[in-house]
C-alpha atoms as a PDB file:
ATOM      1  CA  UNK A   1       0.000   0.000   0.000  1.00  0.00           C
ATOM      2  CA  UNK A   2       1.369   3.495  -0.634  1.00  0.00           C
ATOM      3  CA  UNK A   3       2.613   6.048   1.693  1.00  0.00           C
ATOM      4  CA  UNK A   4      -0.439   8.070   0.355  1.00  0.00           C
ATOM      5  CA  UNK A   5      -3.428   4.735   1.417  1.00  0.00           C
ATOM      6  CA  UNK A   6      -1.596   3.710   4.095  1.00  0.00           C
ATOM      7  CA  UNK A   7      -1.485   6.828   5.967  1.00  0.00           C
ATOM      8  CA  UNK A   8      -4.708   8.001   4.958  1.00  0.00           C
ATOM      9  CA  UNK A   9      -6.039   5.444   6.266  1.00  0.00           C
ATOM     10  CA  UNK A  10      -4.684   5.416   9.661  1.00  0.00           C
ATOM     11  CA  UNK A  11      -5.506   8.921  10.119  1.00  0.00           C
ATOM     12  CA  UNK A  12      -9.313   8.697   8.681  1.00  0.00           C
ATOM     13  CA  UNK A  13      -9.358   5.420  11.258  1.00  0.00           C
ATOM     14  CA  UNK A  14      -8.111   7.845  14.195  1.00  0.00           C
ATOM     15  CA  UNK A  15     -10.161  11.225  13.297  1.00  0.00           C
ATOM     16  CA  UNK A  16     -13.252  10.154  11.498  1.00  0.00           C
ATOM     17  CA  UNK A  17     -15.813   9.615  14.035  1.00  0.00           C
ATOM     18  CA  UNK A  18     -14.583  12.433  16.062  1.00  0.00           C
ATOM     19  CA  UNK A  19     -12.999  14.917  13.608  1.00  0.00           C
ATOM     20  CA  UNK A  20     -14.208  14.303  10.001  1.00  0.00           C
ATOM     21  CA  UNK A  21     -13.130  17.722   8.954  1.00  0.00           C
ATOM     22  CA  UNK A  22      -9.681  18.143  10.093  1.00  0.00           C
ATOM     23  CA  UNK A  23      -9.456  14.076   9.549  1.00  0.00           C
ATOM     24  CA  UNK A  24     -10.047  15.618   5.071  1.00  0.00           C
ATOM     25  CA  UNK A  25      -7.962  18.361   5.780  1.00  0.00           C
ATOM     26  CA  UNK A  26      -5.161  16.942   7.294  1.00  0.00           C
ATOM     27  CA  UNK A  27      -5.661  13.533   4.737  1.00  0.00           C
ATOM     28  CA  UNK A  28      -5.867  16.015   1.569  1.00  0.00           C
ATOM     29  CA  UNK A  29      -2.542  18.280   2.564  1.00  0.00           C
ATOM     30  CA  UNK A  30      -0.220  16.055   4.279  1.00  0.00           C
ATOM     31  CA  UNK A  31      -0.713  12.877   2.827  1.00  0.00           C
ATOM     32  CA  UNK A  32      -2.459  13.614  -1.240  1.00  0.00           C
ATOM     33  CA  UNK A  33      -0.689  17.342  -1.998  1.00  0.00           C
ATOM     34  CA  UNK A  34       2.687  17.261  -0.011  1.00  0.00           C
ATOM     35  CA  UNK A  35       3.224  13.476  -1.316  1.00  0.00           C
ATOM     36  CA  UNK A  36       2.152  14.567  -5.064  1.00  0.00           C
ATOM     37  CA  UNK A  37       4.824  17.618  -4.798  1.00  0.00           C
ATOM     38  CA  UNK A  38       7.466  16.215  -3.047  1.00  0.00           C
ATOM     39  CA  UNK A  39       9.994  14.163  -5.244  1.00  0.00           C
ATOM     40  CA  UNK A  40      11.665  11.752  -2.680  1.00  0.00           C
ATOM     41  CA  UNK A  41      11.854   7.889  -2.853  1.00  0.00           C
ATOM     42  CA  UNK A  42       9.641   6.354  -0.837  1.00  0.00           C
ATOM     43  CA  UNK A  43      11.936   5.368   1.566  1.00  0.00           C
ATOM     44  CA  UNK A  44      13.581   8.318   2.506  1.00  0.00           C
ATOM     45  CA  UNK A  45      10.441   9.945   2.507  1.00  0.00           C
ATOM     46  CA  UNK A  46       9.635   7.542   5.784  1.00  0.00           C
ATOM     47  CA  UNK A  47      12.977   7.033   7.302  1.00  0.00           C
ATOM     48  CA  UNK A  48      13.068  11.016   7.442  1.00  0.00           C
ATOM     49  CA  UNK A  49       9.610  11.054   8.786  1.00  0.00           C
ATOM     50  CA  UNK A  50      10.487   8.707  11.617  1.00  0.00           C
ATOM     51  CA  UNK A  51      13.281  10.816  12.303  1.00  0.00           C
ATOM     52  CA  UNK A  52      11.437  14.268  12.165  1.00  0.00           C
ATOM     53  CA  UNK A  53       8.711  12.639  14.727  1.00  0.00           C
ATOM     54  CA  UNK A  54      11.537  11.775  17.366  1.00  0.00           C
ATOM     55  CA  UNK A  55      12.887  15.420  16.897  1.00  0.00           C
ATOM     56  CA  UNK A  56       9.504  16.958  17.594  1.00  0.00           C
ATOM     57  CA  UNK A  57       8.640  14.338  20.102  1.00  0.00           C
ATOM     58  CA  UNK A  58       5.753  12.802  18.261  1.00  0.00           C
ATOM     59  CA  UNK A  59       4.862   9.818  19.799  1.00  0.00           C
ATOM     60  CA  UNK A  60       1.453   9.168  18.709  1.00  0.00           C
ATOM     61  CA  UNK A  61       2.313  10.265  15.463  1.00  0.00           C
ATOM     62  CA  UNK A  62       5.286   8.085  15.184  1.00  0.00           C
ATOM     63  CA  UNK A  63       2.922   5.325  15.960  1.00  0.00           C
ATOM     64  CA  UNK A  64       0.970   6.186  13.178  1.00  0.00           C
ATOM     65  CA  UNK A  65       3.561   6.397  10.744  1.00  0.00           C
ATOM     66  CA  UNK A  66       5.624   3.467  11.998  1.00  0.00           C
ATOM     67  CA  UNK A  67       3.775   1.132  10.303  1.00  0.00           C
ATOM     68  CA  UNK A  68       3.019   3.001   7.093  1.00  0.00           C
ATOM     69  CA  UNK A  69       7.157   3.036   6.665  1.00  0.00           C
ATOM     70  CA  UNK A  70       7.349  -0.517   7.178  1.00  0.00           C
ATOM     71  CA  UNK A  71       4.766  -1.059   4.516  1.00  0.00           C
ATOM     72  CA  UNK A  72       6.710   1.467   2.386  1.00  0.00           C
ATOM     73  CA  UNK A  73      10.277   0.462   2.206  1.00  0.00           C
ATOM     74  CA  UNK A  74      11.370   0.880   5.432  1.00  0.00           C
ATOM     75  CA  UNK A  75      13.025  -2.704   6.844  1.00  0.00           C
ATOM     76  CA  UNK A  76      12.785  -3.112  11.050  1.00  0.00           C
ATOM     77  CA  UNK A  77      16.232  -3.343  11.109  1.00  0.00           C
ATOM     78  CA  UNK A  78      16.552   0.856   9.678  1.00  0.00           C
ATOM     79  CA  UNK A  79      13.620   1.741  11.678  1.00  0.00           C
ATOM     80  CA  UNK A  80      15.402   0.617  14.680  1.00  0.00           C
ATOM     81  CA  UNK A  81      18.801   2.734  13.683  1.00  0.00           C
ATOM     82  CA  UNK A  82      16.866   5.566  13.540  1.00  0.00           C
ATOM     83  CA  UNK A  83      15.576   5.112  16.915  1.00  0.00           C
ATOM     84  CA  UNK A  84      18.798   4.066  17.880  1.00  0.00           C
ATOM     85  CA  UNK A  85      20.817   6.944  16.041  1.00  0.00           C
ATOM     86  CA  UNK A  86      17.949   9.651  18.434  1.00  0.00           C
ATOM     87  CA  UNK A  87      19.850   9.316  21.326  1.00  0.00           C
ATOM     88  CA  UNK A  88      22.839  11.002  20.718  1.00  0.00           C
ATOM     89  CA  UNK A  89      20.511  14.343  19.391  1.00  0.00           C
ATOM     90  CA  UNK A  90      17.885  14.028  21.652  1.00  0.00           C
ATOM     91  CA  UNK A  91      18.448  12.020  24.724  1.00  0.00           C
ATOM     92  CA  UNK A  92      17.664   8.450  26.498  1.00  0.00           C
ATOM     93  CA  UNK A  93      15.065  10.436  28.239  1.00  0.00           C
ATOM     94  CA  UNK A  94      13.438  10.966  25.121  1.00  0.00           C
ATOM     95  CA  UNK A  95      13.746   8.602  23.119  1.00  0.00           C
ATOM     96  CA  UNK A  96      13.154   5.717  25.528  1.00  0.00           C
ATOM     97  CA  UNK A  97       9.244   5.691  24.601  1.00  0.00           C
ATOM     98  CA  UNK A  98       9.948   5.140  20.960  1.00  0.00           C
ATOM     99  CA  UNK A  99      11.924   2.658  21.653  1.00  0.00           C
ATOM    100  CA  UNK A 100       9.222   0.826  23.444  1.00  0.00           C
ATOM    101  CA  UNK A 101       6.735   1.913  20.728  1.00  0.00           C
ATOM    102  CA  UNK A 102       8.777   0.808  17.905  1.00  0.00           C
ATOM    103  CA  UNK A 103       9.243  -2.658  19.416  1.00  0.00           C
ATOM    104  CA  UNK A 104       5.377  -3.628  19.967  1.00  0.00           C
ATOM    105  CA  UNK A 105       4.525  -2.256  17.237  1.00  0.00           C
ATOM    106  CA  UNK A 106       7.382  -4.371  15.354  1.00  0.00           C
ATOM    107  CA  UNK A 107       6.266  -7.579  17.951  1.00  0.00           C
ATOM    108  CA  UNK A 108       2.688  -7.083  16.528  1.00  0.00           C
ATOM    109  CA  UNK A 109       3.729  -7.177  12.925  1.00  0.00           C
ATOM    110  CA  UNK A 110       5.422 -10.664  13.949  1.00  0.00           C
ATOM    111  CA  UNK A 111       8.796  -9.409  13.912  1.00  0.00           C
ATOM    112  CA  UNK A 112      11.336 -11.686  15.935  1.00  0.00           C
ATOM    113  CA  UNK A 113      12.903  -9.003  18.397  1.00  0.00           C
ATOM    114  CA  UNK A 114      15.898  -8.763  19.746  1.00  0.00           C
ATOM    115  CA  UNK A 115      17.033  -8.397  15.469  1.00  0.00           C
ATOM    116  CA  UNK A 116      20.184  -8.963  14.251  1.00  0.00           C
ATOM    117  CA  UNK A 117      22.957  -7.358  16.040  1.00  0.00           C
ATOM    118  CA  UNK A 118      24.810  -4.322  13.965  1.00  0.00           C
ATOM    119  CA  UNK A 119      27.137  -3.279  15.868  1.00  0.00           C
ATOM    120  CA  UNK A 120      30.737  -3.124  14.205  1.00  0.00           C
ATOM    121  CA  UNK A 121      32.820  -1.656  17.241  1.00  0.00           C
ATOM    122  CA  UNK A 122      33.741  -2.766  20.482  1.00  0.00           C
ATOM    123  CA  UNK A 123      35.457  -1.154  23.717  1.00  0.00           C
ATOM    124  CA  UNK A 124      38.923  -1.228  22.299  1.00  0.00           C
ATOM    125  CA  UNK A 125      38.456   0.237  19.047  1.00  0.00           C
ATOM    126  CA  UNK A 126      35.333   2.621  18.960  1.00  0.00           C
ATOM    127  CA  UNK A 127      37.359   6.017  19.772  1.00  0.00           C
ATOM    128  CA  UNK A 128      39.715   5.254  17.154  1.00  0.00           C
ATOM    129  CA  UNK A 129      36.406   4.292  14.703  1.00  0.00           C
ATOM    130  CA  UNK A 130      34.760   7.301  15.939  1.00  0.00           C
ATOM    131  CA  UNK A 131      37.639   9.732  14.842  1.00  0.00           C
ATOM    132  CA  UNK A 132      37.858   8.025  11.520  1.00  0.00           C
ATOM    133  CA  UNK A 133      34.266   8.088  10.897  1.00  0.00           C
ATOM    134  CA  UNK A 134      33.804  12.240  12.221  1.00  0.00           C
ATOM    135  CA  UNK A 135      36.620  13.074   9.624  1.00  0.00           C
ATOM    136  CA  UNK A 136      35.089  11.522   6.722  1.00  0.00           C
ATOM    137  CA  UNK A 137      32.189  13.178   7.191  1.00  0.00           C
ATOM    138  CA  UNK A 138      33.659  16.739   8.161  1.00  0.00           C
ATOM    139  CA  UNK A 139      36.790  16.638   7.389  1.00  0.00           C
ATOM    140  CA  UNK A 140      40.698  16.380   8.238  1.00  0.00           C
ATOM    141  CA  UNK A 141      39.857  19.369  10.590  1.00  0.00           C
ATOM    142  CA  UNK A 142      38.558  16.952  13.195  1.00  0.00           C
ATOM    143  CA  UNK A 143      41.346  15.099  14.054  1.00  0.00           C
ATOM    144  CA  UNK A 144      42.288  14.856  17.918  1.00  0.00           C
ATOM    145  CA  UNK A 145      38.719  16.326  18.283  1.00  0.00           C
ATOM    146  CA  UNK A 146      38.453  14.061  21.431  1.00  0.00           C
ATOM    147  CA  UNK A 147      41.948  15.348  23.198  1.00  0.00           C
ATOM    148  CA  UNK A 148      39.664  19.010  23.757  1.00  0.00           C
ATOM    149  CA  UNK A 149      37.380  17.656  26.522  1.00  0.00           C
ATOM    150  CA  UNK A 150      35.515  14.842  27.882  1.00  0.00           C
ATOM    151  CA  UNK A 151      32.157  15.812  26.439  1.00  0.00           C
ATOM    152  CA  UNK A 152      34.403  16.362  23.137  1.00  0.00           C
ATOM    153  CA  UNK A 153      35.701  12.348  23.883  1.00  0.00           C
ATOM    154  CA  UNK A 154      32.122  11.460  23.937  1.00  0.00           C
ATOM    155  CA  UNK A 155      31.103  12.603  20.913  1.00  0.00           C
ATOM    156  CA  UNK A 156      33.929  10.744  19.783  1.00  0.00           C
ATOM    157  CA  UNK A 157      33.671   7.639  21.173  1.00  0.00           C
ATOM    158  CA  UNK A 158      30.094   7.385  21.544  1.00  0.00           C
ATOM    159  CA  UNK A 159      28.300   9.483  18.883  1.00  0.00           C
ATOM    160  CA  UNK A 160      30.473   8.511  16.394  1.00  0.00           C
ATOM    161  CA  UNK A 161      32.199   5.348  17.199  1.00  0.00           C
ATOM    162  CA  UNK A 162      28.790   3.739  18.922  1.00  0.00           C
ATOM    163  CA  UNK A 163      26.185   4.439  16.689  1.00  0.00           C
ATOM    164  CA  UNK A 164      27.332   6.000  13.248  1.00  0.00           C
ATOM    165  CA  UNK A 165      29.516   2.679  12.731  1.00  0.00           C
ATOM    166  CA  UNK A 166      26.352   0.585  12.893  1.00  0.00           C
ATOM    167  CA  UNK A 167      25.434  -1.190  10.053  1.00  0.00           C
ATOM    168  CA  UNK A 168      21.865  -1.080   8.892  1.00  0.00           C
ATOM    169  CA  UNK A 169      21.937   2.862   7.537  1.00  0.00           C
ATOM    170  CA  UNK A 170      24.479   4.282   5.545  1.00  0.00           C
ATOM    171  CA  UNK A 171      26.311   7.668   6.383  1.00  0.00           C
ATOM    172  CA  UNK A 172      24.226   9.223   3.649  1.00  0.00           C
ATOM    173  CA  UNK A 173      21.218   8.090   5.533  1.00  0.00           C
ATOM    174  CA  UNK A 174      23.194   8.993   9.156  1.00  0.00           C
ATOM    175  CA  UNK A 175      23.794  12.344   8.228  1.00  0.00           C
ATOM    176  CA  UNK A 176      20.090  12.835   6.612  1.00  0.00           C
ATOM    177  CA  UNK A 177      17.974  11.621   9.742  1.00  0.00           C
ATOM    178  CA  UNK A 178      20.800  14.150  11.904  1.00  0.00           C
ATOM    179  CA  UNK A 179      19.798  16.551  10.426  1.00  0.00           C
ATOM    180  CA  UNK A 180      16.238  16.140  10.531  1.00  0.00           C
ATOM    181  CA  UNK A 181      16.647  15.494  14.566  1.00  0.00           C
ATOM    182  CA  UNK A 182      17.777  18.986  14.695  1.00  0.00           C
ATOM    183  CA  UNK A 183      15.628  20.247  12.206  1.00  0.00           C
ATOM    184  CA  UNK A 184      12.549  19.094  14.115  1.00  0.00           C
ATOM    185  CA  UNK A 185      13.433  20.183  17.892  1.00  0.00           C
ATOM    186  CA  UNK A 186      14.731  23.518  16.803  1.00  0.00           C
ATOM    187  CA  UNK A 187      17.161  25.594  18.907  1.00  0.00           C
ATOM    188  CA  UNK A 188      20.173  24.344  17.812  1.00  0.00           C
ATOM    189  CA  UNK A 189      20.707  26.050  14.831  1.00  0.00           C
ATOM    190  CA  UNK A 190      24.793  25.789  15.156  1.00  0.00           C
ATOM    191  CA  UNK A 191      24.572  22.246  14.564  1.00  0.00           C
ATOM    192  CA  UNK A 192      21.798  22.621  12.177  1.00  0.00           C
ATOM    193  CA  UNK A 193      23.908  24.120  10.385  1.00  0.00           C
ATOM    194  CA  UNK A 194      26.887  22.036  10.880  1.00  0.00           C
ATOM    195  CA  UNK A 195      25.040  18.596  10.001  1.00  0.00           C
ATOM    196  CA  UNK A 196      23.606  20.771   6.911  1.00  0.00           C
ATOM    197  CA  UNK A 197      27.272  21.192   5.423  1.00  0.00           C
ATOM    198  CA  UNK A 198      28.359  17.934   6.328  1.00  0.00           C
ATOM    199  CA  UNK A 199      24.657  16.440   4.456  1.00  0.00           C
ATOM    200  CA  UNK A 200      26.221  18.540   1.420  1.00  0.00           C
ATOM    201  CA  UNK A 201      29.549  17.108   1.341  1.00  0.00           C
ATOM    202  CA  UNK A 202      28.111  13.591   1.266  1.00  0.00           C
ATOM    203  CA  UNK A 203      26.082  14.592  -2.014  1.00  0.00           C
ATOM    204  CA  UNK A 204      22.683  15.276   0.099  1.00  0.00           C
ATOM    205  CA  UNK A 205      22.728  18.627  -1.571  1.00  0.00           C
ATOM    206  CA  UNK A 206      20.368  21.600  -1.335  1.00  0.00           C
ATOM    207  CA  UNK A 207      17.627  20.329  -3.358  1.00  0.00           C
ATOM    208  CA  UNK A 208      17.693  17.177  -1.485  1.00  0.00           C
ATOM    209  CA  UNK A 209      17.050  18.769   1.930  1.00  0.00           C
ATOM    210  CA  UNK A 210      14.775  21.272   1.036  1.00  0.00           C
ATOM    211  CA  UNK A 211      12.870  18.361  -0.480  1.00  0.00           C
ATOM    212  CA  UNK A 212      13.256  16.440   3.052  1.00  0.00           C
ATOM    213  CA  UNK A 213      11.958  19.561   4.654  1.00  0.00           C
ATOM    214  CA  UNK A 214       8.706  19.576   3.082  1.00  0.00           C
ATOM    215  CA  UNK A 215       8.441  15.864   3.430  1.00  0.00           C
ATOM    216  CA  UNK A 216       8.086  17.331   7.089  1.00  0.00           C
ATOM    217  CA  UNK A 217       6.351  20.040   7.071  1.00  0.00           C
ATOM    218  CA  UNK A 218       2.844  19.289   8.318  1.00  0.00           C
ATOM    219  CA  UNK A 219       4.480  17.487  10.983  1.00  0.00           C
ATOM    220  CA  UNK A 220       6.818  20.375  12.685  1.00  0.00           C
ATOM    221  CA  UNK A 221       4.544  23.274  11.290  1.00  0.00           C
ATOM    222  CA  UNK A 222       5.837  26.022   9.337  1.00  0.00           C
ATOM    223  CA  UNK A 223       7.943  28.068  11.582  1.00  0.00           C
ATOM    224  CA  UNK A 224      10.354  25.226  11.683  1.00  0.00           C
ATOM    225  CA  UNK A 225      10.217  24.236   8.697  1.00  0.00           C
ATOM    226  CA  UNK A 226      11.382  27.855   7.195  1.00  0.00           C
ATOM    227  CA  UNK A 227      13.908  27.867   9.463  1.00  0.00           C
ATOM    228  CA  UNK A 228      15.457  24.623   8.269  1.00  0.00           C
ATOM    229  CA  UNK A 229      15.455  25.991   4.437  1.00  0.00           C
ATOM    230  CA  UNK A 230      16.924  29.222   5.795  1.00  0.00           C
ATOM    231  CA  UNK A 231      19.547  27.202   7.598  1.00  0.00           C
ATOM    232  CA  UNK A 232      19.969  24.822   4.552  1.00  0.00           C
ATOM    233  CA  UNK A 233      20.666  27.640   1.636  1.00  0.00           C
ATOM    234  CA  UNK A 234      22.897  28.996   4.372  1.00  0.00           C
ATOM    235  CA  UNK A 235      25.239  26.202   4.659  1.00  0.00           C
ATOM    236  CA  UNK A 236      25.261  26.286   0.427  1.00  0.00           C
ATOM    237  CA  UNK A 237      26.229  29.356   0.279  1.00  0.00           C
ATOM    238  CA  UNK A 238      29.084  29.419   2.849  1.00  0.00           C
ATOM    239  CA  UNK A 239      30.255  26.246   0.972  1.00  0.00           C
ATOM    240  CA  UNK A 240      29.907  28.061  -2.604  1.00  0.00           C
ATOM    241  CA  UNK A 241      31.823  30.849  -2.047  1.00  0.00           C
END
């Protein structure tokens, strides 16, 4: 079923008996005239979507659209990365509940949980991983990154040595749900912008991310969503010049 049935659907099923109007309104916009203008692949249409609903703390959205990603190109095994991937942007405070909604909803589907593991680091190695992994996606410039503080170790060691070695996503697909995180919660323009360049560098160019940012839009509103373009033809045109 398309990302256009699918989540019609389970938004008509929510909305109807109680909200017929906003349930065509909401149906018609999001899910008929933003899919119809919106040139994405169906799967990074929903992998960004899952990723936008952890930023802006969505969970009963996220429940929504859980399903209609696995239905639409999504494996479990992503879906869980991008869950996974949320802590380091938004918290374990946060992102605990998705966690727990991603896995009954993934138990319900009669997925075998725990999946396959995807881990490709271990205690002795991830710092070293990390480093390698942070300069390839923002350069030579971030070597010994991790000697500047502890917090700069972390992000290091953890960030990038725990979760953007996983298997599962690519660092195309890293960089992309990053920077829809940030996008989503707002506030952290700096490394909005940041992820932005480094989403550039990778070939995610301008057109791609605006194109992810209206994907997103009638999830996060339009204030948000402005801001993210603003921030996006920003970082192209400090890399331009």
């Amino acid at each position: 079923m398309s990302i256009k049935d699918s989540a019609q659907n389970a938004h008509r099923n929510l909305l109807n008996e109680t909200d017929p109007e906003l349930a065509e309104i909401v149906n018609n916009f999001a899910f008929d005239e933003v899919q119809e203008d919106v040139d994405l692949p169906s799967r990074t249409k929903m992998l960004s979507t899952l990723a936008y609903l952890l930023g802006c703390q969505g969970l009963d959205e996220f429940k929504l659209m859980l399903p209609v990603a696995l239905d639409n190109e999504v494996t479990p095994v992503e879906a869980k990365e991008v869950v996974y991937q949320a802590i380091d942007y938004l918290g374990l405070g946060r992102v605990l509940p998705f966690i727990k909604a991603t896995n009954e909803i993934l138990l319900s589907r009669g997925v075998k949980l725990p999946l396959e593991g995807q881990s490709t680091t271990n205690p002795d190695n991830r710092l070293a991983k990390g480093e390698e992994t942070q300069i390839r996606l923002f350069g030579p410039q971030m070597k010994g990154f991790a000697d500047k503080g502890t917090i700069n170790k972390w992000l290091v060691d953890n960030c990038f040595g725990d979760y953007y070695t996983r298997n599962g996503l690519n660092d195309n697909d890293r960089e992309m749900i990053t920077f829809c995180y940030l996008a989503a919660q707002g506030g952290v323009e700096p490394q909005l912008l940041a992820h932005a360049k480094a989403n550039i560098g990778l070939g995610n160019d301008k057109e791609f991310l605006t194109k992810v940012v209206l994907q997103n839009e009638p999830f996060i509103g339009y204030p948000r969503s402005l801001n993210a373009i603003g921030i996006v033809n920003q970082a192209d045109a400090e890399l331009n010049k």
